[in-house]
C-alpha atoms as a PDB file:
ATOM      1  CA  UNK A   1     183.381 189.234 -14.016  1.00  0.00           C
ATOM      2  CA  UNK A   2     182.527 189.553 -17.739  1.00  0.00           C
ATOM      3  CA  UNK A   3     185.190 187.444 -19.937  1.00  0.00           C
ATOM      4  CA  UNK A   4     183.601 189.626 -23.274  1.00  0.00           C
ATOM      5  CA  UNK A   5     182.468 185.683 -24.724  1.00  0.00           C
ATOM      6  CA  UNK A   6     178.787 186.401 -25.185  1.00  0.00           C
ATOM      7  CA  UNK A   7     177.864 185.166 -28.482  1.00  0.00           C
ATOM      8  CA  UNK A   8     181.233 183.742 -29.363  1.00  0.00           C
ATOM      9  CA  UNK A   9     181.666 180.495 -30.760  1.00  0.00           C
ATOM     10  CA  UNK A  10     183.882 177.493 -28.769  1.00  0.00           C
ATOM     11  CA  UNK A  11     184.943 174.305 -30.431  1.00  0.00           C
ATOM     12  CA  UNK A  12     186.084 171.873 -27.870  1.00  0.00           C
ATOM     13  CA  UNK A  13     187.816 168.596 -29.180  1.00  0.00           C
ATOM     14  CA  UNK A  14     187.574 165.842 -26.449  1.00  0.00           C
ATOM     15  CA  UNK A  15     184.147 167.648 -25.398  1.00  0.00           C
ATOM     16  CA  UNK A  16     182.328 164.925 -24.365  1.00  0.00           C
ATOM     17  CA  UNK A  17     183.707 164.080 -20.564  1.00  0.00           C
ATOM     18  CA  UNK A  18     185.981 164.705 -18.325  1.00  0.00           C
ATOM     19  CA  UNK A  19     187.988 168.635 -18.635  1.00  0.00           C
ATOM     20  CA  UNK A  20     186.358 169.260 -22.519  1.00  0.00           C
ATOM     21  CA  UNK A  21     182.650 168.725 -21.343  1.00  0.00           C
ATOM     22  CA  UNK A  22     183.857 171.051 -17.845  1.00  0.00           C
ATOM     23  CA  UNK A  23     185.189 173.737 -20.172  1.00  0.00           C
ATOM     24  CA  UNK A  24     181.955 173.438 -22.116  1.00  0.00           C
ATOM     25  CA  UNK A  25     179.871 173.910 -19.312  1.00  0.00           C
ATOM     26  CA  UNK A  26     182.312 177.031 -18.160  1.00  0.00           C
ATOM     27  CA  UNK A  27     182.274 178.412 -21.377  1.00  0.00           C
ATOM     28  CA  UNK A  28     178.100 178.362 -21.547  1.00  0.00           C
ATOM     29  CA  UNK A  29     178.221 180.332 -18.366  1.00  0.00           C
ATOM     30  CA  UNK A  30     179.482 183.092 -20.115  1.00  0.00           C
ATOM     31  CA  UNK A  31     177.366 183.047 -22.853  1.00  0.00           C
ATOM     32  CA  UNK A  32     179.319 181.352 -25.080  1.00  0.00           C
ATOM     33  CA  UNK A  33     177.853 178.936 -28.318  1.00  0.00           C
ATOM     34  CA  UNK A  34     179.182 175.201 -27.630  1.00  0.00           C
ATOM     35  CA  UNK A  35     180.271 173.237 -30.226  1.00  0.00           C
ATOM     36  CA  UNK A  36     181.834 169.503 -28.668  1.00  0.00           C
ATOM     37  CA  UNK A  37     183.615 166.510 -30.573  1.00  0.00           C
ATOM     38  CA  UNK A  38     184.332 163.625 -29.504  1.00  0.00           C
ATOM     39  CA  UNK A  39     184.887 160.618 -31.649  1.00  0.00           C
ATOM     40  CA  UNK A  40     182.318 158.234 -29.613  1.00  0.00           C
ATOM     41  CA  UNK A  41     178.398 159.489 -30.253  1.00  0.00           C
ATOM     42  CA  UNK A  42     177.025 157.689 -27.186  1.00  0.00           C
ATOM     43  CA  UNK A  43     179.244 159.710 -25.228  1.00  0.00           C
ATOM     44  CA  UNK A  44     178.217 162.975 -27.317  1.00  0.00           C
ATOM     45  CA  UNK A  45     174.623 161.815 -26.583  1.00  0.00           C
ATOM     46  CA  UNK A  46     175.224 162.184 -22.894  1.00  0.00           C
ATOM     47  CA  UNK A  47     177.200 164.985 -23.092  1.00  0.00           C
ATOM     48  CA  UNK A  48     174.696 167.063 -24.974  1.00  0.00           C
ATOM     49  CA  UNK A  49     172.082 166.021 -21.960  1.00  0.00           C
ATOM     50  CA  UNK A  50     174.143 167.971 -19.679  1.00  0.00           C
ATOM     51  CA  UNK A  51     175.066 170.735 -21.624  1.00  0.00           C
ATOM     52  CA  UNK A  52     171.408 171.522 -23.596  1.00  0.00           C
ATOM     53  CA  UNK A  53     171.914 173.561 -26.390  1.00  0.00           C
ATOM     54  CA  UNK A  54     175.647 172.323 -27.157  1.00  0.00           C
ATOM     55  CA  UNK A  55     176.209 171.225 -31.016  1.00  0.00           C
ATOM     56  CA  UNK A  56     177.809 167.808 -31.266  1.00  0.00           C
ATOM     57  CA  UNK A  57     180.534 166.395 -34.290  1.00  0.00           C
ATOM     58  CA  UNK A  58     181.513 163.311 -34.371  1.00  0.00           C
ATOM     59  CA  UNK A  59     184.714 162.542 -35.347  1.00  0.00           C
ATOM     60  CA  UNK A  60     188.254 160.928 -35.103  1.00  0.00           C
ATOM     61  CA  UNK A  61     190.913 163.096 -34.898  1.00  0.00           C
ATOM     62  CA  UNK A  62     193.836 160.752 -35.734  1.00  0.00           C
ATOM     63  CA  UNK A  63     192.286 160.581 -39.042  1.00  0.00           C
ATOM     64  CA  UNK A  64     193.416 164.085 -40.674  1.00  0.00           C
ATOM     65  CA  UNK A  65     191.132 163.932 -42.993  1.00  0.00           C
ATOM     66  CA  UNK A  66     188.198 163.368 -40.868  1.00  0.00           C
ATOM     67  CA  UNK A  67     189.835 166.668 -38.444  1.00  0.00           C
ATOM     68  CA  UNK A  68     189.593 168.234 -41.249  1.00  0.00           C
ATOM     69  CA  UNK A  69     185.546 167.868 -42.311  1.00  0.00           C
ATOM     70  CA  UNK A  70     184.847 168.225 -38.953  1.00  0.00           C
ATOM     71  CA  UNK A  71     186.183 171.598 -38.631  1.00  0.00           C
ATOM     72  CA  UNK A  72     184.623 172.484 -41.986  1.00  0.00           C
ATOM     73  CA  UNK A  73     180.885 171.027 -41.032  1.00  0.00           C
ATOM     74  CA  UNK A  74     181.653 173.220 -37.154  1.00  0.00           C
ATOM     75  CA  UNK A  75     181.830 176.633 -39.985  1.00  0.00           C
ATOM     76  CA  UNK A  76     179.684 175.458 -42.530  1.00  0.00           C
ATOM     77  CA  UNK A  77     176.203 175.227 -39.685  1.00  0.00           C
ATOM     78  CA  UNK A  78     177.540 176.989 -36.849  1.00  0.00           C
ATOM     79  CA  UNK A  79     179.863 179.861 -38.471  1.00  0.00           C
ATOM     80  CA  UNK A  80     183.252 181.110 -37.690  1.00  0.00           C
ATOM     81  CA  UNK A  81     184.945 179.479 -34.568  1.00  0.00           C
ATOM     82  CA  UNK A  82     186.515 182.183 -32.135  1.00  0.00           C
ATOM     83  CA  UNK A  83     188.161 179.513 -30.027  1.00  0.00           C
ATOM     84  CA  UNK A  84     189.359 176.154 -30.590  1.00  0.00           C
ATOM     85  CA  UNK A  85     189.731 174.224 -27.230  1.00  0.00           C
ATOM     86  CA  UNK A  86     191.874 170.949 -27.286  1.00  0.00           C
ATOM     87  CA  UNK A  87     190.941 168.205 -25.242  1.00  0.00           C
ATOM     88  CA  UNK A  88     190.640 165.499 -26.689  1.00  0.00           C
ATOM     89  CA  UNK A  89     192.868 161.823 -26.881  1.00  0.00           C
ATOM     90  CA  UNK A  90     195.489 159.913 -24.469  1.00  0.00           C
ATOM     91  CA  UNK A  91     198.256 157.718 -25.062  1.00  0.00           C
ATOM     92  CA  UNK A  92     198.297 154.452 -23.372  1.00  0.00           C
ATOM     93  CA  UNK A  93     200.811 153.768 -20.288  1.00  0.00           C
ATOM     94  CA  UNK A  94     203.370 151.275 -21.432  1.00  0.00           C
ATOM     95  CA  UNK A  95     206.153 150.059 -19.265  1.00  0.00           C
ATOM     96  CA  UNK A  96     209.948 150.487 -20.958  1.00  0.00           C
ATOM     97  CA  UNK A  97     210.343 146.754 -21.621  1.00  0.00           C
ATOM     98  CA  UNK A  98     206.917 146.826 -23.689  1.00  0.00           C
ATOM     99  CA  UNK A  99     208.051 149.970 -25.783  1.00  0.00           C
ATOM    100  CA  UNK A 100     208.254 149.375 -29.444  1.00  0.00           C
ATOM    101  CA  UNK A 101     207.641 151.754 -32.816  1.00  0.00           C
ATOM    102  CA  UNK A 102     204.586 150.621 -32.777  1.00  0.00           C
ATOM    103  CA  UNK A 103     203.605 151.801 -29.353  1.00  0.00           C
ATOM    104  CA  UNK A 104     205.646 155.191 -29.838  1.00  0.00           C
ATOM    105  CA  UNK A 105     203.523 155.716 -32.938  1.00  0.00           C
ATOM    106  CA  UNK A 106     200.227 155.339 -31.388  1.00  0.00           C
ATOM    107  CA  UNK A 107     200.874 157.238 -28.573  1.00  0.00           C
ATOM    108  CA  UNK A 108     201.620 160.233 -30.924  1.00  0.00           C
ATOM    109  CA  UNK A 109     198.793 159.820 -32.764  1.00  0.00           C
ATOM    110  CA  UNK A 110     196.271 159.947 -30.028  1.00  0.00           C
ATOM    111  CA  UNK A 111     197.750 163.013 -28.343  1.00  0.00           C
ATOM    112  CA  UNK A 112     200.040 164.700 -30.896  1.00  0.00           C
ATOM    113  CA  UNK A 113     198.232 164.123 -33.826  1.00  0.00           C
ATOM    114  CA  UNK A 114     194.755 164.480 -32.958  1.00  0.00           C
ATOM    115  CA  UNK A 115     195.600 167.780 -31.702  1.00  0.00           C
ATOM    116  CA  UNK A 116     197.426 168.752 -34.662  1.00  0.00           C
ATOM    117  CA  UNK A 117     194.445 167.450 -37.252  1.00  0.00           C
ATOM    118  CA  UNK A 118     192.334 169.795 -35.662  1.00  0.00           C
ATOM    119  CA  UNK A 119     195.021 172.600 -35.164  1.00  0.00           C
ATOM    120  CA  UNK A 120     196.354 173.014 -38.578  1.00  0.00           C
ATOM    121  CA  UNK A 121     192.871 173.551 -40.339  1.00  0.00           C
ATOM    122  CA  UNK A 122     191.600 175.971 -37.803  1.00  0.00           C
ATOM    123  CA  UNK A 123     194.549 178.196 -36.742  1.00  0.00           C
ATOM    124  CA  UNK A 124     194.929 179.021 -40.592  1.00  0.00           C
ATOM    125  CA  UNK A 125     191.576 179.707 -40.902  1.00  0.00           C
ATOM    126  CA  UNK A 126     191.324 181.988 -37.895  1.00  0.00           C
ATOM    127  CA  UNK A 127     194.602 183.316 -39.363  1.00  0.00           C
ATOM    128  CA  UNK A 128     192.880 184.326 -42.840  1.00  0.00           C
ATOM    129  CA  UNK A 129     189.743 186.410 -40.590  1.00  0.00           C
ATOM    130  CA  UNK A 130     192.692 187.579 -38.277  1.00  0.00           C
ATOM    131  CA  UNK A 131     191.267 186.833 -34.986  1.00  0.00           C
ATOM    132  CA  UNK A 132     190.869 183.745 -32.976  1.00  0.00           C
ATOM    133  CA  UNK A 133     191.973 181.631 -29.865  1.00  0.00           C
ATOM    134  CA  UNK A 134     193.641 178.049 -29.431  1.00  0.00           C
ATOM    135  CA  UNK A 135     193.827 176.321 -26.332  1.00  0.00           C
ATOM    136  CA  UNK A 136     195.855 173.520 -25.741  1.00  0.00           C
ATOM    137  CA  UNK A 137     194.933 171.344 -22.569  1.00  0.00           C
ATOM    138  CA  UNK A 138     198.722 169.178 -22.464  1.00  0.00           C
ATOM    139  CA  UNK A 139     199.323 166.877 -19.592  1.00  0.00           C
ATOM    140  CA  UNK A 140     202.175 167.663 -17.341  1.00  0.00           C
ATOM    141  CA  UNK A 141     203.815 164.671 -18.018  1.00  0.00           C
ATOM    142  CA  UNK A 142     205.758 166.684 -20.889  1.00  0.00           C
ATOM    143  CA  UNK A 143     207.766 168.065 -18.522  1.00  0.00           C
ATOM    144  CA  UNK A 144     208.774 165.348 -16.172  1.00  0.00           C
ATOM    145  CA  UNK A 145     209.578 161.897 -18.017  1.00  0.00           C
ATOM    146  CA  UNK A 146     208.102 158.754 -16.219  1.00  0.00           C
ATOM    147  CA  UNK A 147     208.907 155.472 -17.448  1.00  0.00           C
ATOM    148  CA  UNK A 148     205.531 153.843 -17.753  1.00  0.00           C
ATOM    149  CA  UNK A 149     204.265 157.520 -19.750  1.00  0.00           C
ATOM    150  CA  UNK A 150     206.618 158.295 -22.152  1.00  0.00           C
ATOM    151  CA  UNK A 151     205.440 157.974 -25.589  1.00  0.00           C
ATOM    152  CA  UNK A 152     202.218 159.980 -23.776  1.00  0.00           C
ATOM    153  CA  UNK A 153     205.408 162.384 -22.704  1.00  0.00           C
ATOM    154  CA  UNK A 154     206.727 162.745 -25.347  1.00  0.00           C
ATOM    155  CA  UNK A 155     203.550 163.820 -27.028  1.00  0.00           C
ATOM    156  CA  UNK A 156     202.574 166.233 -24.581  1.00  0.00           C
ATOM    157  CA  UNK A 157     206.017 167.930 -24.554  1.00  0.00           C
ATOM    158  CA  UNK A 158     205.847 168.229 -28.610  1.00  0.00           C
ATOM    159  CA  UNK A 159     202.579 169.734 -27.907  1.00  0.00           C
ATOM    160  CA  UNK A 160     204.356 172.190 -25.758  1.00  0.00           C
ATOM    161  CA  UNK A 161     206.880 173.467 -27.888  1.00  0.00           C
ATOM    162  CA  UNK A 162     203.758 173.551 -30.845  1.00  0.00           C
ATOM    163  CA  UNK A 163     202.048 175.960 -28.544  1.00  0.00           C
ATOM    164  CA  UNK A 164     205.249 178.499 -28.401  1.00  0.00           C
ATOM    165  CA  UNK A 165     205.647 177.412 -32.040  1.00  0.00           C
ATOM    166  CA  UNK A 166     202.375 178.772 -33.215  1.00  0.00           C
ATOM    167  CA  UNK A 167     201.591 181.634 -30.818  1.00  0.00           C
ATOM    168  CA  UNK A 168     204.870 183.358 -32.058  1.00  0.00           C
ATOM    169  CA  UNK A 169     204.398 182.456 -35.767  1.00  0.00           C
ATOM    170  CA  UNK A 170     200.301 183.856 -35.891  1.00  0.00           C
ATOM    171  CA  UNK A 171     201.176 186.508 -33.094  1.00  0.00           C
ATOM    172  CA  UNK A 172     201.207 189.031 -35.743  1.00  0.00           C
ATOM    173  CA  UNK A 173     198.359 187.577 -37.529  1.00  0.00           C
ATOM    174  CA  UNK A 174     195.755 188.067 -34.459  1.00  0.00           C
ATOM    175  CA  UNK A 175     195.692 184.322 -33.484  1.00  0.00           C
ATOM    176  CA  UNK A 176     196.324 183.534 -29.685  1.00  0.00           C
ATOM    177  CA  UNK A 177     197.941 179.771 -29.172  1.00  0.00           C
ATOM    178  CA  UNK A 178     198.070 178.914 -25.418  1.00  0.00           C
ATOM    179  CA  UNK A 179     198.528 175.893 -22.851  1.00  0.00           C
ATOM    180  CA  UNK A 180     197.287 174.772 -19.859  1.00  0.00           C
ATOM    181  CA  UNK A 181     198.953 171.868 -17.946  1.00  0.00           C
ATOM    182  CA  UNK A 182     197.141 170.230 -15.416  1.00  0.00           C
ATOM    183  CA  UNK A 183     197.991 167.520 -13.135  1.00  0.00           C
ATOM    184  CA  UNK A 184     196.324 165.138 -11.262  1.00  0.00           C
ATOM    185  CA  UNK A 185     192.676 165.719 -11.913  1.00  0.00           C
ATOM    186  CA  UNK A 186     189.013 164.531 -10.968  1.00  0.00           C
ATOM    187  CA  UNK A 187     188.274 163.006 -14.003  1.00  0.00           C
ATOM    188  CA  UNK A 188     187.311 159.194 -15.183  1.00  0.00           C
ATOM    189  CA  UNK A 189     190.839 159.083 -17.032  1.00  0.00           C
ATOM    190  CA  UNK A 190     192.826 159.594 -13.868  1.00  0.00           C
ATOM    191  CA  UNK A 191     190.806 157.109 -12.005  1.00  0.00           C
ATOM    192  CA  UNK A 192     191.390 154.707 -14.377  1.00  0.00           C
ATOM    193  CA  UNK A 193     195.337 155.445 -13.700  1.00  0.00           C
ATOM    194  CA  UNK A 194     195.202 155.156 -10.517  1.00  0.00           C
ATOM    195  CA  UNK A 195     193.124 151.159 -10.838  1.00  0.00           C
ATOM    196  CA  UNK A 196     195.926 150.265 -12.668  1.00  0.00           C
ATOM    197  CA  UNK A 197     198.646 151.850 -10.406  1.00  0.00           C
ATOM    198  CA  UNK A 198     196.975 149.867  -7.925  1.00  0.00           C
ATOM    199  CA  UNK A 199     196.639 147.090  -9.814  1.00  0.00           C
ATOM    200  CA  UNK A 200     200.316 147.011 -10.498  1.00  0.00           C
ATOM    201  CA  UNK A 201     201.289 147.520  -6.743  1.00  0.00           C
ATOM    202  CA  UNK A 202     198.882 145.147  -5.352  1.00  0.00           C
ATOM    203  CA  UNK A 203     196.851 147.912  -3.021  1.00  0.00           C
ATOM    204  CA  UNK A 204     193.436 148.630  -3.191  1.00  0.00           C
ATOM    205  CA  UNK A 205     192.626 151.917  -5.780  1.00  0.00           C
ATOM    206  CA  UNK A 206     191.694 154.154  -2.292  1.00  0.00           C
ATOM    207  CA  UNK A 207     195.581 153.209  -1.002  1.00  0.00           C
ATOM    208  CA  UNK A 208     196.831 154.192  -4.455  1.00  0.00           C
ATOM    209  CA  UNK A 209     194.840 157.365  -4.271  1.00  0.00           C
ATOM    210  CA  UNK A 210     195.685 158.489  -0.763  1.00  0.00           C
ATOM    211  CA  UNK A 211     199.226 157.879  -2.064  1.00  0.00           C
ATOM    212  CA  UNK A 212     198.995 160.248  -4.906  1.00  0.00           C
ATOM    213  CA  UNK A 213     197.062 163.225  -2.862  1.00  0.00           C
ATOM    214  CA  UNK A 214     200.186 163.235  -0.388  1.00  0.00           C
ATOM    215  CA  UNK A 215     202.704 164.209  -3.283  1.00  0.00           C
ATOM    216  CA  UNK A 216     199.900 167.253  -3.803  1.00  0.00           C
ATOM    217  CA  UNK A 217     201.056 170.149  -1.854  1.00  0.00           C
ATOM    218  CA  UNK A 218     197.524 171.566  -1.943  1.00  0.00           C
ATOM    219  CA  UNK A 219     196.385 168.041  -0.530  1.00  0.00           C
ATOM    220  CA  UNK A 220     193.716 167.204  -2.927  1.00  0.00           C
ATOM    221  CA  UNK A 221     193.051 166.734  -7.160  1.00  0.00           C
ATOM    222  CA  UNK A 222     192.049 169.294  -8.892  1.00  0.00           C
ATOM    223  CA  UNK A 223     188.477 169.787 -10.354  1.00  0.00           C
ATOM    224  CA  UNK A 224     187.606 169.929 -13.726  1.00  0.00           C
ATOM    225  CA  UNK A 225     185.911 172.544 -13.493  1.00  0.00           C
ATOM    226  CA  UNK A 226     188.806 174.730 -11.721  1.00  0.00           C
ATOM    227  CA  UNK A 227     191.074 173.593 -15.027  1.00  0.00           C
ATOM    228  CA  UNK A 228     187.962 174.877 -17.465  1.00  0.00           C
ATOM    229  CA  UNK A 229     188.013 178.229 -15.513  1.00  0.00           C
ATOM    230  CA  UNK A 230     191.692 179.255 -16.346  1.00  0.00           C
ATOM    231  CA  UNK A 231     190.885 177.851 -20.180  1.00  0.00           C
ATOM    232  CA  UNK A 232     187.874 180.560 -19.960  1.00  0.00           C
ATOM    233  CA  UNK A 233     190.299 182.887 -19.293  1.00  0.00           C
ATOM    234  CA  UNK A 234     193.171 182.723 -21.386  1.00  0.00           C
ATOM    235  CA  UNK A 235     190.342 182.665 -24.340  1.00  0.00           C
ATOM    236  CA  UNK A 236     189.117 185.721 -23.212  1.00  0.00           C
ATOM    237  CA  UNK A 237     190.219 189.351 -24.132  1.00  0.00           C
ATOM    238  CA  UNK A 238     191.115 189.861 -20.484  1.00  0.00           C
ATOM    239  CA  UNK A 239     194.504 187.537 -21.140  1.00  0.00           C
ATOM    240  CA  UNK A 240     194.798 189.271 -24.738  1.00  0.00           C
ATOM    241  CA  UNK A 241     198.580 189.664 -24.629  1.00  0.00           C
ATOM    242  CA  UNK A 242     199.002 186.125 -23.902  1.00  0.00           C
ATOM    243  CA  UNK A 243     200.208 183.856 -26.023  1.00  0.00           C
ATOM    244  CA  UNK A 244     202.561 181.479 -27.181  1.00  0.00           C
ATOM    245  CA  UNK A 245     202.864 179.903 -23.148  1.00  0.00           C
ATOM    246  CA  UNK A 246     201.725 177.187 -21.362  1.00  0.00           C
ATOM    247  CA  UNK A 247     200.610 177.791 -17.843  1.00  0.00           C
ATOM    248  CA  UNK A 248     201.067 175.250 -15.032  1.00  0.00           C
ATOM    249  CA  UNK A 249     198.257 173.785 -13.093  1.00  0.00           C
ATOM    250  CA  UNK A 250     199.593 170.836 -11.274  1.00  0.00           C
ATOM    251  CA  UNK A 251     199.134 172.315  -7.532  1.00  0.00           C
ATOM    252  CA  UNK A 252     203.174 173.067  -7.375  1.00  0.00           C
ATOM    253  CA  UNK A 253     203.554 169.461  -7.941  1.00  0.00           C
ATOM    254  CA  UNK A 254     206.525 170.866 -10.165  1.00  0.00           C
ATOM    255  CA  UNK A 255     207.358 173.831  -8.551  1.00  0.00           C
ATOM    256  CA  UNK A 256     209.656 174.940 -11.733  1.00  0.00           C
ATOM    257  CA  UNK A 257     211.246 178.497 -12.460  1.00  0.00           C
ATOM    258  CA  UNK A 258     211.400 178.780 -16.242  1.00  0.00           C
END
């Protein structure tokens, strides 16, 4: 099926590893011109080995500032970005006891904020040329609070209410703002959740693991790659009178009528 992104340019933000590089790759299958950051150029090294022909940006997207020239430097060599894909940062797990403003605050700057850096410049931008995409990859956990996750909650369901936020408020302005919630997922970040789950419950990581897949109703993770292909697709013009949603992909972990 032809998604109509032949030529068009993709900015993915957390592009590096994990669901940003798999959205790359899914992207490049339709034709699509890659553009990744990540804040970490060793990991931009090895992403752009296994997606030749990607651009790379380096960058940290807590800093606004440095959001901000990184978008610009994307337009300045590359031209106008059609879609902006958000993937990048993760708040650390902190049990209740540990919680202080400190921890609060950085968990909002490496999920809300670094989305937000990157947001701002680019959604007005796309607003001034009156066409463009966003697509905001949010954990699930900003629906359900869990104890150990909820500065990382928290975060996610800001990022939530930013994505109805800004897909009615540019609606009219041609800009698209859209989520995507996955849930348990094959990626290194998850596996490193589940170590310390196990960790923390004194089983092995496979124990942990076998626990998690039998809360699944599909009975298994998800791919990265099947998360990417639903982020092709709400970019495209075939979901062109979407916007301003988030659409669940946690395998009816949450199976919620809203």
């Amino acid at each position: 099926m032809d998604m109509g992104l032949d030529g068009k340019l993709v900015l993915i933000t957390g592009g590096s590893k994990g669901i940003g590089l798999a959205c790359g790759k899914a992207f490049a299958a339709e034709g699509a011109r890659i553009a990744l950051c990540s804040r970490t150029q060793e990991n931009l090294k090895r992403a752009k080995e296994a997606l030749l022909g990607a651009s790379t940006f380096q960058a940290d997207l807590i800093d606004a500032g440095a959001a901000a020239e990184m978008v610009a430097a994307v337009e300045s060599r590359l031209g106008p970005v059609d879609v902006l894909v958000n993937s990048a940062g993760a708040a650390r797990r902190t049990p209740p006891a540990e919680l202080n403003p400190q921890a609060w605050r950085a968990g909002m700057d490496a999920k809300f904020f670094s989305y937000i850096h990157a947001i701002d410049p680019m959604v007005k931008r796309m607003a001034q040329r009156g066409r463009g995409v966003i697509v905001n990859i949010i954990g699930v956990g900003g629906k359900v609070a869990a104890p150990v996750h909820l500065p990382g909650g928290a975060a996610n369901a800001a990022l939530m209410l930013v994505t109805a936020g800004l897909g009615t408020a540019y609606a009219a302005k041609g800009v698209r703002v859209v989520g995507v919630n996955p849930g348990l997922t094959e990626t290194d970040r998850v596996a490193e959740r589940m170590l310390a789950e196990a960790k923390a419950a004194g089983i092995s990581s496979e124990e942990a693991r076998a626990r998690s897949i039998t809360h699944l109703p599909l009975g298994r993770l998800a791919s990265p790659m099947e998360i990417a292909q639903a982020v092709v697709f709400l970019a495209s013009p075939r979901a062109s009178y979407i916007t301003g949603t988030t659409l669940a992909m946690d395998g009816a972990v949450y199976p919620f009528v809203l």
